[in-house]
N, C-alpha and C. Protein backbone atom coordinates (compact mmCIF):
# COMPACT_ATOMS: atom_id res chain seq x y z
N UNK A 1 108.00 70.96 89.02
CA UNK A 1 107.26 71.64 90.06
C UNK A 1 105.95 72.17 89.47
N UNK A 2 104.97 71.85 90.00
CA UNK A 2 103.40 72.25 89.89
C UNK A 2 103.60 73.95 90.23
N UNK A 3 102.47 74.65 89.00
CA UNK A 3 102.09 76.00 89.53
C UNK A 3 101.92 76.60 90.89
N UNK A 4 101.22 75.35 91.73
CA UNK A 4 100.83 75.12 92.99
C UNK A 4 101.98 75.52 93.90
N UNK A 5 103.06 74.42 93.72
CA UNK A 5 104.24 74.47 94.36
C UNK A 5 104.86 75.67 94.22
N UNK A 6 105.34 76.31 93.19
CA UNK A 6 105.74 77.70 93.04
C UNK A 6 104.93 78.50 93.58
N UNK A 7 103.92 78.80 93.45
CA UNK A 7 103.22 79.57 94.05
C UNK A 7 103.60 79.73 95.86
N UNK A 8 103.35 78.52 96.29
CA UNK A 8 103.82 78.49 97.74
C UNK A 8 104.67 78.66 98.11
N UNK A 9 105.95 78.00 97.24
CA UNK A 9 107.31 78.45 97.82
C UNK A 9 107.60 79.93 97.81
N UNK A 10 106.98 80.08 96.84
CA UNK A 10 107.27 81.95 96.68
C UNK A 10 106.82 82.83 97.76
N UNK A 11 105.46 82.32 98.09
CA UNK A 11 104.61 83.29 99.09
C UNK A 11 105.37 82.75 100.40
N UNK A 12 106.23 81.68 100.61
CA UNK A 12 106.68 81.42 101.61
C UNK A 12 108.09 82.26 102.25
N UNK A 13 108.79 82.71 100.92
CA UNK A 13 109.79 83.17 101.00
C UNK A 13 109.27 84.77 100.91
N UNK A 14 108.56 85.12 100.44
CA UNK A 14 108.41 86.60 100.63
C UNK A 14 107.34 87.33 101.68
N UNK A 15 107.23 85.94 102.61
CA UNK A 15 106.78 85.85 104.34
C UNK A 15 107.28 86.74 105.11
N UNK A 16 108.14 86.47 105.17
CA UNK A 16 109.30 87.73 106.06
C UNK A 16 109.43 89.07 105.62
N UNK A 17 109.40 89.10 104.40
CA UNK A 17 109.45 90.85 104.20
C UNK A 17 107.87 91.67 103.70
N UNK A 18 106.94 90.33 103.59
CA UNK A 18 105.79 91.28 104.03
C UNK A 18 105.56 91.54 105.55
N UNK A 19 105.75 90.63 106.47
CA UNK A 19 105.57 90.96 107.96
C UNK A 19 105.88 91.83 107.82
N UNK A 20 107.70 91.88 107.50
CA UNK A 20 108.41 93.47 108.58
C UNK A 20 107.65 94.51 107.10
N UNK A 21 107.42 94.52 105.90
CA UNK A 21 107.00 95.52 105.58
C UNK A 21 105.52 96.33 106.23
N UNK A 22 104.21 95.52 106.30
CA UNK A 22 103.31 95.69 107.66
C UNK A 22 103.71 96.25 108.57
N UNK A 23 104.77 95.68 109.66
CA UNK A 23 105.30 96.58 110.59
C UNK A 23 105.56 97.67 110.39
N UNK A 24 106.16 97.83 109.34
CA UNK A 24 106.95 99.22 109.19
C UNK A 24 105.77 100.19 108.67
N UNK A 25 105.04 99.58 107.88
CA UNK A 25 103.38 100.72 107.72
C UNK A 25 102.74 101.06 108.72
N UNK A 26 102.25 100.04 109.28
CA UNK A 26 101.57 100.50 110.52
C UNK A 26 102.21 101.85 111.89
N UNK A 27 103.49 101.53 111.44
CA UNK A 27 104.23 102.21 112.74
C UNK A 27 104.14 103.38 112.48
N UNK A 28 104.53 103.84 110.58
CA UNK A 28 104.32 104.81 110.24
C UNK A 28 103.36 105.92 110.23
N UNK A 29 101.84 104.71 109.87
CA UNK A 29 100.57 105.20 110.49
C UNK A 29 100.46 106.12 111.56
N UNK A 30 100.87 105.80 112.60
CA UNK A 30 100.25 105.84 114.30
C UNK A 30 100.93 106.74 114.50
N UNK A 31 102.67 107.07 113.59
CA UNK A 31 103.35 108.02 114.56
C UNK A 31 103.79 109.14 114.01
N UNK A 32 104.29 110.42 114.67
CA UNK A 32 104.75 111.48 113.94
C UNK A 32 105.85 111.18 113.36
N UNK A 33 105.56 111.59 111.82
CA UNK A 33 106.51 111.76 110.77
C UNK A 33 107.11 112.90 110.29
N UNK A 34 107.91 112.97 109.71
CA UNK A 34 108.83 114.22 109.08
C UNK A 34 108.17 113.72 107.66
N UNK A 35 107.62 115.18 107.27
CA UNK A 35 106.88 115.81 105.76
C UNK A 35 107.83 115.39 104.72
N UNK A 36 107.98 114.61 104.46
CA UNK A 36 108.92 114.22 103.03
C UNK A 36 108.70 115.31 102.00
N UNK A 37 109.59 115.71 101.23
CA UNK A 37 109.49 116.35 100.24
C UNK A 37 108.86 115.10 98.62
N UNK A 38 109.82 114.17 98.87
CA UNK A 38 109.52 113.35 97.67
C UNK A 38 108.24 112.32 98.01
N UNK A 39 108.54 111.69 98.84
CA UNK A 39 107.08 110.85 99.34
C UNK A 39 105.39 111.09 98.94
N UNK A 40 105.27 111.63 99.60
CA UNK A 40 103.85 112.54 98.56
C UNK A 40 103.97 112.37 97.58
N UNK A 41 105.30 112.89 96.49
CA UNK A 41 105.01 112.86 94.85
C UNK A 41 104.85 111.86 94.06
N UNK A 42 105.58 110.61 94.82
CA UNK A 42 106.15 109.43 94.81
C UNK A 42 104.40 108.65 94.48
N UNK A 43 103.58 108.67 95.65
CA UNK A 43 102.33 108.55 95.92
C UNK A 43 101.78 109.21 94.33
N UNK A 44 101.93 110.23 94.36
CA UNK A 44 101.06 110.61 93.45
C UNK A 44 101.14 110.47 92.15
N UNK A 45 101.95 109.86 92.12
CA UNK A 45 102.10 109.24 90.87
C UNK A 45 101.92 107.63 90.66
N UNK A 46 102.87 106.94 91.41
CA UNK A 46 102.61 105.79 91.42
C UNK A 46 101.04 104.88 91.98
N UNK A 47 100.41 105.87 92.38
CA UNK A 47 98.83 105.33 92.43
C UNK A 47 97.95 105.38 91.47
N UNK A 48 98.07 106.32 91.51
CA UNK A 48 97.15 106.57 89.90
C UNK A 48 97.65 105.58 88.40
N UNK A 49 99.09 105.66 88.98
CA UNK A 49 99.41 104.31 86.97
C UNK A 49 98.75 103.09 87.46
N UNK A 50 98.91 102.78 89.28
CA UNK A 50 98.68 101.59 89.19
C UNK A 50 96.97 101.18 89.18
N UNK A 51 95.75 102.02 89.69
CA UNK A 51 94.44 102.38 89.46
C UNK A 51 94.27 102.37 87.84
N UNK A 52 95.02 103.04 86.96
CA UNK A 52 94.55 102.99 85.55
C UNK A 52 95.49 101.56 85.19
N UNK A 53 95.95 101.14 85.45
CA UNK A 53 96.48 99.81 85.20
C UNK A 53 94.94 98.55 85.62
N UNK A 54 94.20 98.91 86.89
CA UNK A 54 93.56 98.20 87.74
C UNK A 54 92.18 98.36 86.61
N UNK A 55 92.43 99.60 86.08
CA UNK A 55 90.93 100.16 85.19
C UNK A 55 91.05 99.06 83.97
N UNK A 56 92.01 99.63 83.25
CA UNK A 56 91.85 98.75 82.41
C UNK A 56 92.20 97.15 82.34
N UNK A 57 92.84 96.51 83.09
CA UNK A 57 91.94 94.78 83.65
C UNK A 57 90.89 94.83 83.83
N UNK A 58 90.09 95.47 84.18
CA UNK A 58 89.01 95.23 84.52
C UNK A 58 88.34 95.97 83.63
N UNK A 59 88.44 96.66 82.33
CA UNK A 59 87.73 97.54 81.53
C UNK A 59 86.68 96.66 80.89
N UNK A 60 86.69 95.28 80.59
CA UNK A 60 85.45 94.64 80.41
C UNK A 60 84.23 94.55 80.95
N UNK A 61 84.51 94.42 82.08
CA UNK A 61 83.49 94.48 82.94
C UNK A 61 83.04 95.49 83.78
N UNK A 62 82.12 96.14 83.77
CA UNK A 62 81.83 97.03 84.24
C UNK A 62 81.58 97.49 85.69
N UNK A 63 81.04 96.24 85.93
CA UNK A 63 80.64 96.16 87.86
C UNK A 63 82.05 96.35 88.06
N UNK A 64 82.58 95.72 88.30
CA UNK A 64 84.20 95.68 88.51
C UNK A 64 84.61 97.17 88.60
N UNK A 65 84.26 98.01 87.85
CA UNK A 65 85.03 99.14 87.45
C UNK A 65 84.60 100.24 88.79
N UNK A 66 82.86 99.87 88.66
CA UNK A 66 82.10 100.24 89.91
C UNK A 66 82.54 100.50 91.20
N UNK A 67 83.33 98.94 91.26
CA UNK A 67 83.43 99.09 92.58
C UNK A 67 84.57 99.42 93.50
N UNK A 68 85.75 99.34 92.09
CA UNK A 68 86.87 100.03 91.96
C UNK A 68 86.85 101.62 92.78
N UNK A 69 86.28 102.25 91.66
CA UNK A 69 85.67 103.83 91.65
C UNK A 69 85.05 103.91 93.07
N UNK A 70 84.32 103.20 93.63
CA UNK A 70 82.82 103.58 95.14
C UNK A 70 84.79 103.45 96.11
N UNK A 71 85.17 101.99 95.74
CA UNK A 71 86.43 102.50 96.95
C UNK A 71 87.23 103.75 96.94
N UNK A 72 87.68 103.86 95.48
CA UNK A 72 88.36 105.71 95.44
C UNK A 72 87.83 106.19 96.04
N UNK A 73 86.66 106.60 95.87
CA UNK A 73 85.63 107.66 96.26
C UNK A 73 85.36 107.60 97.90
N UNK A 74 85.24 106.24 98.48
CA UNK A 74 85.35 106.41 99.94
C UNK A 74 86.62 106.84 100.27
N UNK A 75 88.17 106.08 99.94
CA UNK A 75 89.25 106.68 100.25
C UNK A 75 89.35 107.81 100.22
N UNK A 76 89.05 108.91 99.20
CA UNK A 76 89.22 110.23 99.16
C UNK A 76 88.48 110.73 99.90
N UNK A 77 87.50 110.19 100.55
CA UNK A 77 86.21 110.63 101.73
C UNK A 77 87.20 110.81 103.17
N UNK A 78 88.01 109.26 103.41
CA UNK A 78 88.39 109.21 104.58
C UNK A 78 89.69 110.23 104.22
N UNK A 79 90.91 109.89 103.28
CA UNK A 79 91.63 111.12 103.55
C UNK A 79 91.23 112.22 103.88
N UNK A 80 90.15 113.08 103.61
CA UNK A 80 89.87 114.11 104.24
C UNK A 80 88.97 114.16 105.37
N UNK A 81 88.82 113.37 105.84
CA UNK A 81 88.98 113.00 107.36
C UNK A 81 89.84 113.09 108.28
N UNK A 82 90.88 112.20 107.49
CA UNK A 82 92.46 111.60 108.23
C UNK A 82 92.70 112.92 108.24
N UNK A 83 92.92 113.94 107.01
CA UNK A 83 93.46 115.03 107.05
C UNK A 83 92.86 116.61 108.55
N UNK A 84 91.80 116.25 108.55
CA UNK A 84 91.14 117.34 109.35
C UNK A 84 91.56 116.66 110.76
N UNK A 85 92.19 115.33 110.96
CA UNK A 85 92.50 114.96 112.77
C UNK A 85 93.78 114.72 112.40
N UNK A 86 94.79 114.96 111.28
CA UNK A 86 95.99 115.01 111.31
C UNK A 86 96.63 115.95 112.30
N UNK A 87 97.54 116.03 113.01
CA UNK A 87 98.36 117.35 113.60
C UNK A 87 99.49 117.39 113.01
N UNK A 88 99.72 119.16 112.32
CA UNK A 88 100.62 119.58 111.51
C UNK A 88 101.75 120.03 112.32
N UNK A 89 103.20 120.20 112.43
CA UNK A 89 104.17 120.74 112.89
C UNK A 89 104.66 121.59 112.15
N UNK A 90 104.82 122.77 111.61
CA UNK A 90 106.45 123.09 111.57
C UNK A 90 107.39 123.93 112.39
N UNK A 91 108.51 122.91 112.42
CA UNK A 91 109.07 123.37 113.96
C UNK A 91 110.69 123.98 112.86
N UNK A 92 111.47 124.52 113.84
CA UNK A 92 112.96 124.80 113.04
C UNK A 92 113.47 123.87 113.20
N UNK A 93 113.58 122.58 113.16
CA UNK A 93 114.30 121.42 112.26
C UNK A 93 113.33 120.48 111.19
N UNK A 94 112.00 120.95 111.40
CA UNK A 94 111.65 120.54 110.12
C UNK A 94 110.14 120.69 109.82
N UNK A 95 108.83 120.25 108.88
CA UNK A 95 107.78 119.90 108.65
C UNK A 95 107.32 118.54 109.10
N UNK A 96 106.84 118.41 110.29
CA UNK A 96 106.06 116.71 110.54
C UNK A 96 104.62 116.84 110.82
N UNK A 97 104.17 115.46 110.82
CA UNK A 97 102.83 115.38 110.89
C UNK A 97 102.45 114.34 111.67
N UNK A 98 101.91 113.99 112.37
CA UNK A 98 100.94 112.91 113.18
C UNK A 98 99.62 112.24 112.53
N UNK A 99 99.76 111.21 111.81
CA UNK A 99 98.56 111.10 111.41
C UNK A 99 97.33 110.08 112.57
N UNK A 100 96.19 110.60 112.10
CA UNK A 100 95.30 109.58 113.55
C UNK A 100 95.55 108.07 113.24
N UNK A 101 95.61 107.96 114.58
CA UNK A 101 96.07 106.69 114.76
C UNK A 101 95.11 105.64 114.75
N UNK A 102 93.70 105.83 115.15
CA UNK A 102 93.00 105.09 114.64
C UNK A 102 92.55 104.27 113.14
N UNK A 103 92.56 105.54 112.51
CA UNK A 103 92.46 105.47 110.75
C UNK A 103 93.62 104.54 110.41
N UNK A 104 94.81 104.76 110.46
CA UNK A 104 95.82 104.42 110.33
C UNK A 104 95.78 102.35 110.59
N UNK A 105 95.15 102.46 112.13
CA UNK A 105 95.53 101.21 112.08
C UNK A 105 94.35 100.46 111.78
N UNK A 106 92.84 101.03 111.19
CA UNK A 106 91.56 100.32 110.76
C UNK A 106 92.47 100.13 109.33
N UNK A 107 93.26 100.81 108.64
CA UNK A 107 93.31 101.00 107.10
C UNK A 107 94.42 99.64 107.13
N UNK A 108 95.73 99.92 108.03
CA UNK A 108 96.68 98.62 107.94
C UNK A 108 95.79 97.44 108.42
N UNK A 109 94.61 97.04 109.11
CA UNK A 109 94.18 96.12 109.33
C UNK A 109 93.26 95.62 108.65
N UNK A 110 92.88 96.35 107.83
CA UNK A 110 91.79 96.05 106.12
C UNK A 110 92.69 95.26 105.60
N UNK A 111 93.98 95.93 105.08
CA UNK A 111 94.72 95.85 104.34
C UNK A 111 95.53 94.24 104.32
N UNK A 112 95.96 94.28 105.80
CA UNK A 112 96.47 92.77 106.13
C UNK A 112 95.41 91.51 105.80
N UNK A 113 94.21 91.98 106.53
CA UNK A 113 93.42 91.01 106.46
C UNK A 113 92.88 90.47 104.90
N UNK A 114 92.96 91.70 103.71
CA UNK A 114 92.70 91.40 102.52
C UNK A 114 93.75 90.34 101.94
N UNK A 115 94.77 91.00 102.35
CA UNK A 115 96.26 89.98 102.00
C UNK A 115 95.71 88.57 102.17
N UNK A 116 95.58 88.05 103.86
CA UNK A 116 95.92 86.93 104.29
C UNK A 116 94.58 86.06 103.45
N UNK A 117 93.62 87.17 103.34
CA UNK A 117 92.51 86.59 102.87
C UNK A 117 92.90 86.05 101.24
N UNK A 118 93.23 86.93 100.66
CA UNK A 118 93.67 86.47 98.94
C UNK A 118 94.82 85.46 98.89
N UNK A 119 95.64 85.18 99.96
CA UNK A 119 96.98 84.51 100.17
C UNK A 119 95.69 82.81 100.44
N UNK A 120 94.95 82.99 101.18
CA UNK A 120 93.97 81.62 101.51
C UNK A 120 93.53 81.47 100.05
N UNK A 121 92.84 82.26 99.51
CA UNK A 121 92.37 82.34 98.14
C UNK A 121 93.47 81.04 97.02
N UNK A 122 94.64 81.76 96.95
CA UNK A 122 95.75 81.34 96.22
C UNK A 122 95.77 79.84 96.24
N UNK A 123 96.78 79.49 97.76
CA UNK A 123 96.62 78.92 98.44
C UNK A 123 95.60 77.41 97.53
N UNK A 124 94.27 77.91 97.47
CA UNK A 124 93.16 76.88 97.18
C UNK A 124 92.89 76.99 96.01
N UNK A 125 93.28 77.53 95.26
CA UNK A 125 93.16 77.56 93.91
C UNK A 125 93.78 76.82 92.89
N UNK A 126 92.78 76.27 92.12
CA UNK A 126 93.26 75.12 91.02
C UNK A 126 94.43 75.79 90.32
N UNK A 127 95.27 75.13 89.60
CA UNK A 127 96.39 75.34 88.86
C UNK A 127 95.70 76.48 87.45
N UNK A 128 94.69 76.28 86.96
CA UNK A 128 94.35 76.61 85.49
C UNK A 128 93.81 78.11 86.40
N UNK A 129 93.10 78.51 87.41
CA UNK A 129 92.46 79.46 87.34
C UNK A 129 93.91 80.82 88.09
N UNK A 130 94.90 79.58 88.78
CA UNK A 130 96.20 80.85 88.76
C UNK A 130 97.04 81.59 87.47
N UNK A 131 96.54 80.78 86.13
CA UNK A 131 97.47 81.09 85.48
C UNK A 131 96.90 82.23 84.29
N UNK A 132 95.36 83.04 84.75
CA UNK A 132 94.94 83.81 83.93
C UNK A 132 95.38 85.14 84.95
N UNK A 133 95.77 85.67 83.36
CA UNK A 133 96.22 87.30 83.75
C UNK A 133 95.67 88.28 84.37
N UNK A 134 94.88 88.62 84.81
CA UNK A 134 93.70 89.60 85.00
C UNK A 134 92.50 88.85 86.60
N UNK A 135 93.67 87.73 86.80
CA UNK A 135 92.79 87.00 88.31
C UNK A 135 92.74 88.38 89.11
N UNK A 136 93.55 89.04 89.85
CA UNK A 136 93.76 89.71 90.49
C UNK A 136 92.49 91.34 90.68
N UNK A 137 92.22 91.32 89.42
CA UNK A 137 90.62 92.04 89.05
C UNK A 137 89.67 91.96 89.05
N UNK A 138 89.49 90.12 89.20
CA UNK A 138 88.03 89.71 89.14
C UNK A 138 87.40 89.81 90.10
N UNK A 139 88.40 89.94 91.51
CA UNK A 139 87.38 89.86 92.58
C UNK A 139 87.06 91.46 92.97
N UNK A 140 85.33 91.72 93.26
CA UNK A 140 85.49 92.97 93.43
C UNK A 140 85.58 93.64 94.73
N UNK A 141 85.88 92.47 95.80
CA UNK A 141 86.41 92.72 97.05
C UNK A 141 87.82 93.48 97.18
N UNK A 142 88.84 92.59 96.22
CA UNK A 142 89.41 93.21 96.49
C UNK A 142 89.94 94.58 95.46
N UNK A 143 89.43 95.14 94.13
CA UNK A 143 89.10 95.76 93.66
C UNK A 143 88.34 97.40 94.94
N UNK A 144 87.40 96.93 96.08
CA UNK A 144 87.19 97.87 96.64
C UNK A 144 88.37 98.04 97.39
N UNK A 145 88.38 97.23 98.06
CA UNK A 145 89.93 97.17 99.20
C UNK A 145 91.01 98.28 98.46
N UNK A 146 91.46 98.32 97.32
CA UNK A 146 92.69 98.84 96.81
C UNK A 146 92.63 99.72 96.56
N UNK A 147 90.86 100.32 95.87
CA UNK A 147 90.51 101.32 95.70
C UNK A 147 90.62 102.58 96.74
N UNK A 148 89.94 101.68 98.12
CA UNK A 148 89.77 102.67 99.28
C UNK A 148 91.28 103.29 99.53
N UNK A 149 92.30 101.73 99.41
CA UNK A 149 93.90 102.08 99.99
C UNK A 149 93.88 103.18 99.38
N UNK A 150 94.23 103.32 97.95
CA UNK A 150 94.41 104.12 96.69
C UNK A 150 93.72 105.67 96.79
N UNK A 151 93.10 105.28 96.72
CA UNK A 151 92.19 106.66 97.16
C UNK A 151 92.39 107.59 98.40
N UNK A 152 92.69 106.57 99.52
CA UNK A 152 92.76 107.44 100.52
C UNK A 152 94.43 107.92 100.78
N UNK A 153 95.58 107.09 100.05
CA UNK A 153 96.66 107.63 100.19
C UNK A 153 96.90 108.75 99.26
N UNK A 154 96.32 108.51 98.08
CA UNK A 154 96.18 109.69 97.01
C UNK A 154 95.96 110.63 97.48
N UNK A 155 94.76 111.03 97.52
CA UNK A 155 93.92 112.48 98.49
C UNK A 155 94.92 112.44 100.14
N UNK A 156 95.48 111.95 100.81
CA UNK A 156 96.39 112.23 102.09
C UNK A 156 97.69 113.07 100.93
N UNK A 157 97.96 112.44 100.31
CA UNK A 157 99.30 112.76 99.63
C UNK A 157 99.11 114.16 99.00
N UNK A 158 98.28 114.87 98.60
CA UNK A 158 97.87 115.57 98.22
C UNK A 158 97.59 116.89 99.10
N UNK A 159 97.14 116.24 100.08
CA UNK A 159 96.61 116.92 101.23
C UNK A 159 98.19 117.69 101.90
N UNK A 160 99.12 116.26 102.01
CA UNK A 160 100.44 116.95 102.77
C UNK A 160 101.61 117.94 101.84
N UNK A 161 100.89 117.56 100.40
CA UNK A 161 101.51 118.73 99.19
C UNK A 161 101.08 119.82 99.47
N UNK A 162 99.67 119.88 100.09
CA UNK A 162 99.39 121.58 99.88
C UNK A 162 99.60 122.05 101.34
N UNK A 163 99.81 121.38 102.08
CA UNK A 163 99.45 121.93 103.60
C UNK A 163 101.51 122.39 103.51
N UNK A 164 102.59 121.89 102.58
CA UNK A 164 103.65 121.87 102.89
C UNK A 164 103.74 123.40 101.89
N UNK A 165 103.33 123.43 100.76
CA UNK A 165 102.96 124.04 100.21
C UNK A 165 102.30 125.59 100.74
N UNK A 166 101.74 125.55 101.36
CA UNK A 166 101.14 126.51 102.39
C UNK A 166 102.08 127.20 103.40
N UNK A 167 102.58 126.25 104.00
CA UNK A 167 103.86 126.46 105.27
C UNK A 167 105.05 127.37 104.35
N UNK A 168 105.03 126.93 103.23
CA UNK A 168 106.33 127.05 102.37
C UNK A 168 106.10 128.82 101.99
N UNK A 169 105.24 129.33 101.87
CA UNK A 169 104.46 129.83 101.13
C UNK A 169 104.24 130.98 102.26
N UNK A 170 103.81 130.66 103.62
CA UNK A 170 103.69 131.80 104.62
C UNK A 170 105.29 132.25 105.20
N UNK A 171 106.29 130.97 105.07
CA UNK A 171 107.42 131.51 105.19
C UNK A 171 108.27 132.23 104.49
N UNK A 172 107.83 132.53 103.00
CA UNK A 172 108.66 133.62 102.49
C UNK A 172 107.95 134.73 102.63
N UNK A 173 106.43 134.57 102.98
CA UNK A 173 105.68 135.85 103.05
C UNK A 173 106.61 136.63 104.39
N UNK A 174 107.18 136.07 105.61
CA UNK A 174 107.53 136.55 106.89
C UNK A 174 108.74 136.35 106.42
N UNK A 175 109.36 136.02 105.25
CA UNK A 175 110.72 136.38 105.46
C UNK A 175 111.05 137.91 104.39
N UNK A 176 110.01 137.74 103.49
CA UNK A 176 110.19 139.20 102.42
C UNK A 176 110.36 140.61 103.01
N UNK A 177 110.90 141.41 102.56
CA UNK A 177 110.47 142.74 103.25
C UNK A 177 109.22 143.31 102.97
């Protein structure tokens, strides 16, 4: 079997659980959620190894790194956006949030479209240029794309640490004597 062939069969078989995984983001997007305690932390960690993972592939080159960084930097722009048209709950069964639904579904529809776009990419790509390590960095399309994701779930994640944080925080004040 050609690189080629693997390649396809693979992206063919893991067809189905990117759809329903998409679905299941987007839905999440648009609708009120219950404030996870771990989720946020989860985020905040696992973005950042995978950004300094993204840094250094690309630590040769510098543009690259550029444009990495301009997407953080917009993501953390729009999370605090997302964050100021978020609506906060806390009700007595729990902490939820609504995030805007617009943002939500411009960000899952970047996001898909980068996919289907790098999946065409693949797809057409000679055997020798799939098999270098660091493909996935060179382009700085999608380098911005991951950045913005990255950035803007980081700074959201952050955002629902302190706002839970806050809630947490006025409720022992009203429960102390």
């Amino acid at each position: 079997m050609t690189p080629h062939d693997t390649t396809t069969v693979t992206l063919l078989a893991l067809m189905p659980l990117l759809v329903w995984r998409m679905i299941v983001r987007v839905k999440r997007m648009v609708g009120r959620q219950r404030a996870g305690r771990i989720r946020p932390w989860v985020t905040l960690v696992i973005f950042p190894l995978v950004l300094a993972l993204f840094s250094f592939l690309a630590k040769d080159h510098a543009q690259r790194l550029w444009w990495l960084a301009g997407g953080v930097a917009c993501g953390l722009g729009l999370a605090v956006w997302g964050l100021k048209k978020t609506v906060f709950e806390a009700t007595p069964t729990g902490l939820f949030y609504t995030p805007n639904a617009h943002l939500g579904i411009a960000l899952s529809l970047l996001l898909v479209g980068r996919l289907v776009w790098r999946m065409v990419e693949v797809f057409t790509m000679d055997a020798a240029a799939m098999q270098q390590p660091d493909e996935f960095t060179r382009s700085p399309l999608t380098l911005l794309v991951f950045g913005l994701l990255a950035g803007y779930y980081i700074g959201y994640a952050f955002g629902l640490v302190r706002w839970r944080f806050a809630v947490m925080r006025a409720k022992r004040r009203r429960e102390s004597p």
